[in-house]
N, C-alpha and C. Protein backbone atom coordinates (compact mmCIF):
# COMPACT_ATOMS: atom_id res chain seq x y z
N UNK A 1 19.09 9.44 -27.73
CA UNK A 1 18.83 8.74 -26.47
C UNK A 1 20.17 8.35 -25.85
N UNK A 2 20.70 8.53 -24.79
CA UNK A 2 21.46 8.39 -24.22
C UNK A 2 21.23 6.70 -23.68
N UNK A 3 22.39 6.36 -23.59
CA UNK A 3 22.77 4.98 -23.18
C UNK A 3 23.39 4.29 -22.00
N UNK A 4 23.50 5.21 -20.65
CA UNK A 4 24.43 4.74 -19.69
C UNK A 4 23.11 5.04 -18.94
N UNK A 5 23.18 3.81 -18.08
CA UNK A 5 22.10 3.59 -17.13
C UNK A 5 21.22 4.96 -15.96
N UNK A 6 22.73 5.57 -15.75
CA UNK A 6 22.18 6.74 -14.93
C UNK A 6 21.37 7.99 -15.58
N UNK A 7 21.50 7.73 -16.63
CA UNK A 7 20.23 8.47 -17.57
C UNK A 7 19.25 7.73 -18.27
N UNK A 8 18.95 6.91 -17.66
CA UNK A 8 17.89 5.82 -18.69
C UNK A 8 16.45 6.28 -17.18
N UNK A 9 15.55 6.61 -18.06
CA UNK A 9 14.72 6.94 -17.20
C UNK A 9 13.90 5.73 -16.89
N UNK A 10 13.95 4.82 -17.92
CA UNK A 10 13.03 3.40 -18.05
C UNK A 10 14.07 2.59 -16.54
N UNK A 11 14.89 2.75 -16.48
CA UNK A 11 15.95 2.33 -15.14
C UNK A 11 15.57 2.88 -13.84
N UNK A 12 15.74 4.30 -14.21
CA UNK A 12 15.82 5.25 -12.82
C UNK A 12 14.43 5.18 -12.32
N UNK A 13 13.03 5.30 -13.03
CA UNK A 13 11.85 5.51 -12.66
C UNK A 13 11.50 5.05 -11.64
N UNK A 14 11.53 3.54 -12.13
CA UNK A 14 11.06 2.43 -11.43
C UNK A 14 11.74 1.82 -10.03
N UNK A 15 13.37 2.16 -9.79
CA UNK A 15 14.04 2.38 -9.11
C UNK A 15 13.63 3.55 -8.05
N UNK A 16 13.64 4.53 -8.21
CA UNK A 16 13.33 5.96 -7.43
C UNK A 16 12.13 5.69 -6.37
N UNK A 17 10.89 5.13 -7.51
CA UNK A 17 9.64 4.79 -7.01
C UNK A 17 9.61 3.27 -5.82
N UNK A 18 10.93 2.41 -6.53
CA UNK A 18 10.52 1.38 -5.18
C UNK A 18 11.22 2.01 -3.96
N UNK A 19 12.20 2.95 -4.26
CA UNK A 19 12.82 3.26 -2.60
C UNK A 19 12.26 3.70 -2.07
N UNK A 20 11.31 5.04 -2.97
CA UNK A 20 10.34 5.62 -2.09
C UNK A 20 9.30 5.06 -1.08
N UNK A 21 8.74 4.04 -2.00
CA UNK A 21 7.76 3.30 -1.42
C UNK A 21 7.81 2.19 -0.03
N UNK A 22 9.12 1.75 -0.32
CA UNK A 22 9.93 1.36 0.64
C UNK A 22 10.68 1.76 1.50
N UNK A 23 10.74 3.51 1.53
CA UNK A 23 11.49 4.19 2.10
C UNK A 23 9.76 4.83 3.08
N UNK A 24 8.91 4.79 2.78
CA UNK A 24 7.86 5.21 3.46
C UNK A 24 7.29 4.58 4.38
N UNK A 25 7.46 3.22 4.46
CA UNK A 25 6.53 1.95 5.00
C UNK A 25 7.01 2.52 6.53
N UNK A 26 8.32 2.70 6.90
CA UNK A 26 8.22 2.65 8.57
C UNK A 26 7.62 4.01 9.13
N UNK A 27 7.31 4.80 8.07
CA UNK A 27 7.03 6.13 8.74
C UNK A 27 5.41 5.79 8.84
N UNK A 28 4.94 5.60 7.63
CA UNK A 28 3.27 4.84 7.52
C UNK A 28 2.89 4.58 8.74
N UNK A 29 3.42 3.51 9.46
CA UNK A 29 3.44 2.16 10.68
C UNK A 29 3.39 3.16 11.75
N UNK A 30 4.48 4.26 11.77
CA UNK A 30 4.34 5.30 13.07
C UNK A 30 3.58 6.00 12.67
N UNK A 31 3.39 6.46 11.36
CA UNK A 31 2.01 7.71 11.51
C UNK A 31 0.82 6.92 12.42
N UNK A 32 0.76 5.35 11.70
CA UNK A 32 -0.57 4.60 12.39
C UNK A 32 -0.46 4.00 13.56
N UNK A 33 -0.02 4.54 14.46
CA UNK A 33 0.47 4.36 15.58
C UNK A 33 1.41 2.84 16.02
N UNK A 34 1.95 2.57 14.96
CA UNK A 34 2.67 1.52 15.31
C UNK A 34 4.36 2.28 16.29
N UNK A 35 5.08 1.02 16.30
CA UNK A 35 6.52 2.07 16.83
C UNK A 35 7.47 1.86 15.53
N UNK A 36 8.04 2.57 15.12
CA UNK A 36 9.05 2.97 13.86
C UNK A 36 9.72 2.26 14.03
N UNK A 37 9.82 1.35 12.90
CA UNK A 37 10.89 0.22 12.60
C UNK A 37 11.72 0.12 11.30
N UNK A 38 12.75 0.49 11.20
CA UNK A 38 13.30 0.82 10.00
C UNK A 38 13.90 -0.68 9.07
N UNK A 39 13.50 -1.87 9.69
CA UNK A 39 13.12 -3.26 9.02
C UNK A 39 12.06 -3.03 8.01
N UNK A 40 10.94 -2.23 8.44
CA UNK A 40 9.76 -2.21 7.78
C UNK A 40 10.03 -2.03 6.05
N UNK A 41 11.52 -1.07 5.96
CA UNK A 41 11.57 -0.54 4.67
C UNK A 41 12.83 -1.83 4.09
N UNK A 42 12.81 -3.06 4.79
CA UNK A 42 12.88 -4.14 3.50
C UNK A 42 12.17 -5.07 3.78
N UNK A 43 10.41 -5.03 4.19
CA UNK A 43 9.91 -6.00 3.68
C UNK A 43 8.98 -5.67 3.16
N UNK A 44 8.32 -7.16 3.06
CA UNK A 44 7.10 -6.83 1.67
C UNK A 44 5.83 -6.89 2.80
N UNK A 45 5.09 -5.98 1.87
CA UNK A 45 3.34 -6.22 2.72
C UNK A 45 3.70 -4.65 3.07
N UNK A 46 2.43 -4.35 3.52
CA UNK A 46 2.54 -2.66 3.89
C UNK A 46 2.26 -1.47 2.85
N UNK A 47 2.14 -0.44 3.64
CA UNK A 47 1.41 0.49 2.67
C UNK A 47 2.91 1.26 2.52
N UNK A 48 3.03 1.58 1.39
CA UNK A 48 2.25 1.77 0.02
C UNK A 48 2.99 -0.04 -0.86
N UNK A 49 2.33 -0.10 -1.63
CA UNK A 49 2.97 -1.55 -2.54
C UNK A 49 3.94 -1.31 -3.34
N UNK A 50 4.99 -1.62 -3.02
CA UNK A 50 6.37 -1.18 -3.44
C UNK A 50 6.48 -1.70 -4.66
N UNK A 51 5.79 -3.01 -5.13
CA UNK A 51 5.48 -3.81 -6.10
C UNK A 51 4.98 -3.11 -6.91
N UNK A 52 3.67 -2.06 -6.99
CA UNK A 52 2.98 -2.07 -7.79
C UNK A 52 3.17 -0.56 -7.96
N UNK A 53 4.45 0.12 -6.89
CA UNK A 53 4.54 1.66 -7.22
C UNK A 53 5.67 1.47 -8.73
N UNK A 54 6.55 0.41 -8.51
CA UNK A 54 7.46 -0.10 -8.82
C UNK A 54 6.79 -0.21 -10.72
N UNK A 55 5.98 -1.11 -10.96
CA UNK A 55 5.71 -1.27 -12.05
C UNK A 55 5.03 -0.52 -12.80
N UNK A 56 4.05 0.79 -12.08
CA UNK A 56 3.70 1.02 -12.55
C UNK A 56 4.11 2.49 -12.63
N UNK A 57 5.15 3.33 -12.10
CA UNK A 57 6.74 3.98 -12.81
C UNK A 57 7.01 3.38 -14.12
N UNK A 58 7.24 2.35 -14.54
CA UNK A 58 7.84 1.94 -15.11
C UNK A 58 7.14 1.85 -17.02
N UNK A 59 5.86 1.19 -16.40
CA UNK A 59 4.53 1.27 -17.76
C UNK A 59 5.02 3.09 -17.75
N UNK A 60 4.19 3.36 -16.84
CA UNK A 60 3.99 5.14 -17.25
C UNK A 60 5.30 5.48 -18.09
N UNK A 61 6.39 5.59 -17.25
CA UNK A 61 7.79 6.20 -18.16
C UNK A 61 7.54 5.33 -19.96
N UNK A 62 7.35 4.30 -20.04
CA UNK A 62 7.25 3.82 -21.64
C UNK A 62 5.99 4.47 -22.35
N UNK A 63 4.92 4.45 -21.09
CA UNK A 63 3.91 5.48 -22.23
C UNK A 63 4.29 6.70 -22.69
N UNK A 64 4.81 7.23 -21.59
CA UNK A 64 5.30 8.55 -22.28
C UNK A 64 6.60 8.78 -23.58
N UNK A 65 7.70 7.44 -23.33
CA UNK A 65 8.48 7.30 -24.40
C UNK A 65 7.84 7.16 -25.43
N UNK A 66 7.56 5.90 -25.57
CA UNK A 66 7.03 5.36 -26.79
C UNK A 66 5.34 5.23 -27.13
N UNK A 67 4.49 5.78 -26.57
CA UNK A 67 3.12 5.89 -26.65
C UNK A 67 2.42 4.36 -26.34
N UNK A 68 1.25 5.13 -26.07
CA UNK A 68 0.38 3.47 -25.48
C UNK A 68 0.30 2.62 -26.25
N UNK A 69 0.21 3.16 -27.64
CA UNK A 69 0.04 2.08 -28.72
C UNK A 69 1.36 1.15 -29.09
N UNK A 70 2.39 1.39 -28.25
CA UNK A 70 3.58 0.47 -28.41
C UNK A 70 3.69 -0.72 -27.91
N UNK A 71 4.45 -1.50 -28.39
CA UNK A 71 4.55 -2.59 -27.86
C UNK A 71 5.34 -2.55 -26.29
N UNK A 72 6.13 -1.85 -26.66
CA UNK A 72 7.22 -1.13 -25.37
C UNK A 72 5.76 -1.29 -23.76
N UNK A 73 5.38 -0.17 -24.19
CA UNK A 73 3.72 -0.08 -22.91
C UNK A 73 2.95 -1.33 -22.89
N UNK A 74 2.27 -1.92 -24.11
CA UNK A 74 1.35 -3.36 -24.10
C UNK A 74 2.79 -4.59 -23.35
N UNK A 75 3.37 -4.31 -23.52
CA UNK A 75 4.55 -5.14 -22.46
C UNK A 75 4.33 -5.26 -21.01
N UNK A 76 5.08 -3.57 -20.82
CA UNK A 76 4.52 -3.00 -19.56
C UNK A 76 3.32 -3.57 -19.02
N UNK A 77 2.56 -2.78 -19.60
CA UNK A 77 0.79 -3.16 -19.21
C UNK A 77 0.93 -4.34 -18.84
N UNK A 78 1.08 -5.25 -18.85
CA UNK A 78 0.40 -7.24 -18.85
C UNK A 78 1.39 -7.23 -17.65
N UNK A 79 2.63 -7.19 -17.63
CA UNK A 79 3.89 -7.34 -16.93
C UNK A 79 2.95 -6.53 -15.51
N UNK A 80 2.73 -5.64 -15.69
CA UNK A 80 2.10 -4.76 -14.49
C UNK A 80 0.69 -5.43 -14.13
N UNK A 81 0.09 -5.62 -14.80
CA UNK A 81 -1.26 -6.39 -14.47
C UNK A 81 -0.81 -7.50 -13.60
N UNK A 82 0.45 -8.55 -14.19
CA UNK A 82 0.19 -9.99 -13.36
C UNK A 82 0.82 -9.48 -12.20
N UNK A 83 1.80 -8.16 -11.78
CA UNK A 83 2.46 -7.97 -10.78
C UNK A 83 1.53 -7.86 -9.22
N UNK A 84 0.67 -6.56 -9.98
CA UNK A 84 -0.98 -5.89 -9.31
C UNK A 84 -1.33 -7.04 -8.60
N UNK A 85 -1.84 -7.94 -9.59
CA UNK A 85 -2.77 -9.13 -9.48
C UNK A 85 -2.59 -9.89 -8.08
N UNK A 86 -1.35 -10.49 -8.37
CA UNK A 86 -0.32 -11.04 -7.44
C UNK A 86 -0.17 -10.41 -6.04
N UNK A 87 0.39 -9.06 -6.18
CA UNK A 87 0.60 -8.71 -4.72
C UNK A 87 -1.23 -8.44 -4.09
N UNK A 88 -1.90 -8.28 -4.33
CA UNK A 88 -2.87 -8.39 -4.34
C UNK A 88 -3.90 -9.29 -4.35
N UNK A 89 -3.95 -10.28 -4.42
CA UNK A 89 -4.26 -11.37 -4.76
C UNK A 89 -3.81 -12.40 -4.04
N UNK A 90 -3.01 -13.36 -4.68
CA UNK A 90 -2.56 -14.54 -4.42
C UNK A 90 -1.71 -14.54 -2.74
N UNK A 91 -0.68 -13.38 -2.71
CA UNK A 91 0.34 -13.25 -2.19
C UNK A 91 -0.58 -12.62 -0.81
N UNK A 92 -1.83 -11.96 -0.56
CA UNK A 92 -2.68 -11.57 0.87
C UNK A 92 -3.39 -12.97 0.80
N UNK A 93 -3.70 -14.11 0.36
CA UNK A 93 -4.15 -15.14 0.49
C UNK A 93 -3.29 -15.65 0.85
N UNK A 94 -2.16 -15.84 0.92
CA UNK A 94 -1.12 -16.50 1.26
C UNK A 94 -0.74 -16.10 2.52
N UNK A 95 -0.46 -14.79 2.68
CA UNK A 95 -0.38 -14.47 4.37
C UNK A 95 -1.79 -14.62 5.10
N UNK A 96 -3.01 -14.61 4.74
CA UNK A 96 -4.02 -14.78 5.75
C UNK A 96 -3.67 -16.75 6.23
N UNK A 97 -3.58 -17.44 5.03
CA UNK A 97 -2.99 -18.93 5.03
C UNK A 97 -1.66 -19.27 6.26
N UNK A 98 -0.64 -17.84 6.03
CA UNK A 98 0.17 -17.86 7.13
C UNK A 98 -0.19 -17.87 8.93
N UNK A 99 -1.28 -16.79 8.84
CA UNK A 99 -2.12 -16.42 9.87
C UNK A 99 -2.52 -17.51 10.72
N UNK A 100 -3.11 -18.51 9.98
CA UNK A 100 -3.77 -19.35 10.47
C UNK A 100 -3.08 -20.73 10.55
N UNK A 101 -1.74 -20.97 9.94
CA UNK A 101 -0.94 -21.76 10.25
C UNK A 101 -0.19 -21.43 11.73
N UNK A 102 0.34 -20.24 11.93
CA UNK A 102 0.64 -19.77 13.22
C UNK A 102 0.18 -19.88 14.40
N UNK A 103 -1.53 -20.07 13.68
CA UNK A 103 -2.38 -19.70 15.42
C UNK A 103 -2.66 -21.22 15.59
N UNK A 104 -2.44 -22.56 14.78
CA UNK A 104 -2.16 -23.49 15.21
C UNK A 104 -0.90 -24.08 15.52
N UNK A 105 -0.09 -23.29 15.16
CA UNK A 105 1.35 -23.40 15.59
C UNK A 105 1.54 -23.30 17.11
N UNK A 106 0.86 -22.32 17.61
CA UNK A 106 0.69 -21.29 18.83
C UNK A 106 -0.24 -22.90 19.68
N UNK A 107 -1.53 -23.42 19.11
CA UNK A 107 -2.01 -24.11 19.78
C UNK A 107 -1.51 -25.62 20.44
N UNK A 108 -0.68 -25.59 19.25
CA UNK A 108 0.02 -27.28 19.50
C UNK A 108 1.07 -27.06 19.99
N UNK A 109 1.81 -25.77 20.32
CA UNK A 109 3.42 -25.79 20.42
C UNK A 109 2.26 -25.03 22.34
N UNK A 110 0.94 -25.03 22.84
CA UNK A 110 0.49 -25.21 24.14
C UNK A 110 -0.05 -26.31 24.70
N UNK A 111 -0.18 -27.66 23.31
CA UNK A 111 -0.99 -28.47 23.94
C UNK A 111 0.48 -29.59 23.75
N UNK A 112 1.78 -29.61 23.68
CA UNK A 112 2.75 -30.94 23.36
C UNK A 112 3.78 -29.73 23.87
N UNK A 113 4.24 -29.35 24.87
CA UNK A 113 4.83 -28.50 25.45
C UNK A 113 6.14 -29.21 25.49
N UNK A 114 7.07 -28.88 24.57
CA UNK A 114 8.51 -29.11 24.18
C UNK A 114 8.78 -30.57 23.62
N UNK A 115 7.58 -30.44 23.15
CA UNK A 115 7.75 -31.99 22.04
C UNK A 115 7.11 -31.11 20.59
N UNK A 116 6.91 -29.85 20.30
CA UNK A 116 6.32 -28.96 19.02
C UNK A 116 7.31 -27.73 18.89
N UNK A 117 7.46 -27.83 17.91
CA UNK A 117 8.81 -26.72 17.34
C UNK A 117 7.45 -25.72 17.16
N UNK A 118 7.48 -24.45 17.56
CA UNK A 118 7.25 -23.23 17.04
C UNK A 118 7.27 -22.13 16.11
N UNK A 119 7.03 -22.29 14.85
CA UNK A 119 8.05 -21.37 13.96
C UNK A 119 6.50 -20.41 13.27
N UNK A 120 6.70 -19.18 13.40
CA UNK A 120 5.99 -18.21 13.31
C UNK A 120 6.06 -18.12 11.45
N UNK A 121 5.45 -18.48 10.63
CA UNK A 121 5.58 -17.79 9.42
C UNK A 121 5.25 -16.66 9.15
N UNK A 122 5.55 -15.77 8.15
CA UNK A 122 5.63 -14.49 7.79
C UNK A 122 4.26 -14.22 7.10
N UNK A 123 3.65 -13.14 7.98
CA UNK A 123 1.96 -13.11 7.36
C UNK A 123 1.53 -11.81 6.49
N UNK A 124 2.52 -10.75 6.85
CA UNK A 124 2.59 -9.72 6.17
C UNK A 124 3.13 -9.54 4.20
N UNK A 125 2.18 -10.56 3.33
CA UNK A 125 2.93 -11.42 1.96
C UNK A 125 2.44 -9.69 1.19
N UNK A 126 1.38 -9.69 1.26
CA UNK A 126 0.31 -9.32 0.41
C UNK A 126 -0.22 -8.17 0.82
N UNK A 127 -1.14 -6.98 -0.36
CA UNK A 127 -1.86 -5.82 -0.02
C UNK A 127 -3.20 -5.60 0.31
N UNK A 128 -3.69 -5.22 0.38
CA UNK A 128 -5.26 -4.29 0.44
C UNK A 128 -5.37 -3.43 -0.90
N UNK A 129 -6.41 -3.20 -1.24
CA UNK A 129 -6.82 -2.48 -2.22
C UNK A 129 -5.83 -1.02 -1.74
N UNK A 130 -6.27 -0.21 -0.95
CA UNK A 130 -5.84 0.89 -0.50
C UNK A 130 -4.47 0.91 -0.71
N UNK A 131 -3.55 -0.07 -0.33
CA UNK A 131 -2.04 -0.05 -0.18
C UNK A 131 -1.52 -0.17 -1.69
N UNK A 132 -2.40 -0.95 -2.39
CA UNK A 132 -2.00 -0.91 -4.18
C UNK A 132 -2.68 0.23 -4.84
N UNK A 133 -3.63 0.75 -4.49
CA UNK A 133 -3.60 2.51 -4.93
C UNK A 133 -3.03 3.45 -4.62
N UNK A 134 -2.44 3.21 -3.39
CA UNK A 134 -1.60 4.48 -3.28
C UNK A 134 -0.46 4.38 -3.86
N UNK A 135 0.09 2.47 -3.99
CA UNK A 135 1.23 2.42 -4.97
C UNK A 135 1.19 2.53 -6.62
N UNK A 136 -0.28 2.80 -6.94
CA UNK A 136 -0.19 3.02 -8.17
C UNK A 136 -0.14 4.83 -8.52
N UNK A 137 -0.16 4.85 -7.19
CA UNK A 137 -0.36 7.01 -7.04
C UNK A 137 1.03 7.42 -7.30
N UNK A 138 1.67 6.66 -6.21
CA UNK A 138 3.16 6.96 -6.40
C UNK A 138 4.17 6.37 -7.24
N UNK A 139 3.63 5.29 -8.17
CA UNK A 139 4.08 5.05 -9.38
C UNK A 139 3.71 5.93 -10.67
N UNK A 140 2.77 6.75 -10.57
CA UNK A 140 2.41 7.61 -11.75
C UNK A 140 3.31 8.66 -11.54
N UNK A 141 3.01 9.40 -10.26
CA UNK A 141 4.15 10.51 -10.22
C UNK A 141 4.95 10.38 -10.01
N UNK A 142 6.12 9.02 -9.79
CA UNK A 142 7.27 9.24 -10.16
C UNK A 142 7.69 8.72 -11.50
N UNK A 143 6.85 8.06 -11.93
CA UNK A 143 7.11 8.20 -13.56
C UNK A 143 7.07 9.16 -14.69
N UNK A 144 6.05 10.23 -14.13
CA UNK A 144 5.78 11.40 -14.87
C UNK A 144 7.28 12.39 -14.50
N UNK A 145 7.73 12.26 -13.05
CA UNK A 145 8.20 13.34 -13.01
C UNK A 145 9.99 12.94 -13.26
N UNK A 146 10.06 11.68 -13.58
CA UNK A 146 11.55 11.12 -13.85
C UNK A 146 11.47 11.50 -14.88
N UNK A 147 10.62 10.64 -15.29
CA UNK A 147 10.84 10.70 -17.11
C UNK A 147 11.06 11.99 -17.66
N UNK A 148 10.43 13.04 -17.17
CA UNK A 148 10.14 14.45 -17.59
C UNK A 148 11.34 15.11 -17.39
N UNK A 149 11.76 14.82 -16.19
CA UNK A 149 13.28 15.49 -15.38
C UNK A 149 14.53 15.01 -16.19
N UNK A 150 14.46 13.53 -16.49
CA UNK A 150 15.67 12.69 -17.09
C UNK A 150 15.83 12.95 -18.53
N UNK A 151 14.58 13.08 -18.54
CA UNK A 151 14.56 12.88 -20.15
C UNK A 151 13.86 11.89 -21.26
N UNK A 152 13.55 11.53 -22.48
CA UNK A 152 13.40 10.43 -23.11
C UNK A 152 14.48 9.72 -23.32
C-alpha cells in the first residue's frame, strides 16, 4: 500500500466526488432553467448533495479495501448515515425555518420602514430525497472507479 496522499484512494475518492458534485450544481441550475452561476459550486443545498456524494465515495472505496465486514466500512457506514441524515433532514428543516424567518423579515422591514434591519438568511441549508440520490449515485461511481483506477 502506498503511503503519500496522491495515491491513497480513501483521500482521492471522496475528494474527486465532492468537486464533481460541486462542480455540477451551476450547470444543474441552468439545465433547470435557472441563469448559471458559478457561486452555485461553493455552496451547500442543490442538486446533487455534495455531502452525501462525498461520504458515500468514501464508505464504498473502504468496502472495496477492506470488505463490509470491517471495521474500516462499519465506521464509514454510521459516519455516512449521520451525514445523509443531516443534510437531509435537520439541515432542509432549517432552511424552510430560514424561509419563513425572511418572509417576516420582508414584512416588518414594510411595516417599521427604516427603523427594521433586513437581513435575508440563507435558505438553501438542506436536500430533497432526489438531490441525496443522485449524490449517493455519484458517490458509488466515483468510488468504484478511483479505487479501481488508484488502486488499494
Amino acid at each position: 500500500m502506498n503511503n503519500d496522499l496522491i495515491h491513497n484512494s480513501s483521500f482521492i475518492a471522496p475528494f474527486i466526488s465532492w468537486i464533481l458534485a460541486q462542480s455540477i450544481k451551476p450547470l444543474i441550475s441552468l439545465i433547470s432553467g435557472e441563469s448559471f452561476d458559478i457561486k452555485r459550486s461553493l455552496s451547500t443545498g442543490g442538486m446533487p448533495s455534495s455531502h452525501t456524494s462525498t461520504v458515500v465515495a468514501l464508505t464504498t472505496n473502504l468496502a472495496i479495501i477492506f470488505g463490509i465486514g470491517s471495521y474500516q466500512f462499519a465506521i464509514a457506514m454510521v459516519f455516512s448515515s449521520i451525514v445523509i441524515y443531516d443534510a437531509m433532514g435537520i439541515r432542509q428543516e432549517a432552511g424552510k425555518q430560514a424561509e419563513m424567518i425572511n418572509s417576516w423579515s420582508t414584512t416588518l422591514g414594510e411595516l417599521f420602514e427604516g427603523q427594521f434591519s433586513q437581513t435575508n438568511l440563507k435558505t438553501m441549508l438542506g436536500h430533497t430525497i432526489s438531490q441525496v440520490l443522485f449524490g449517493i449515485l455519484l458517490g458509488l461511481i466515483v468510488g468504484f472507479v478511483v479505487t479501481y483506477l488508484i488502486g488499494f
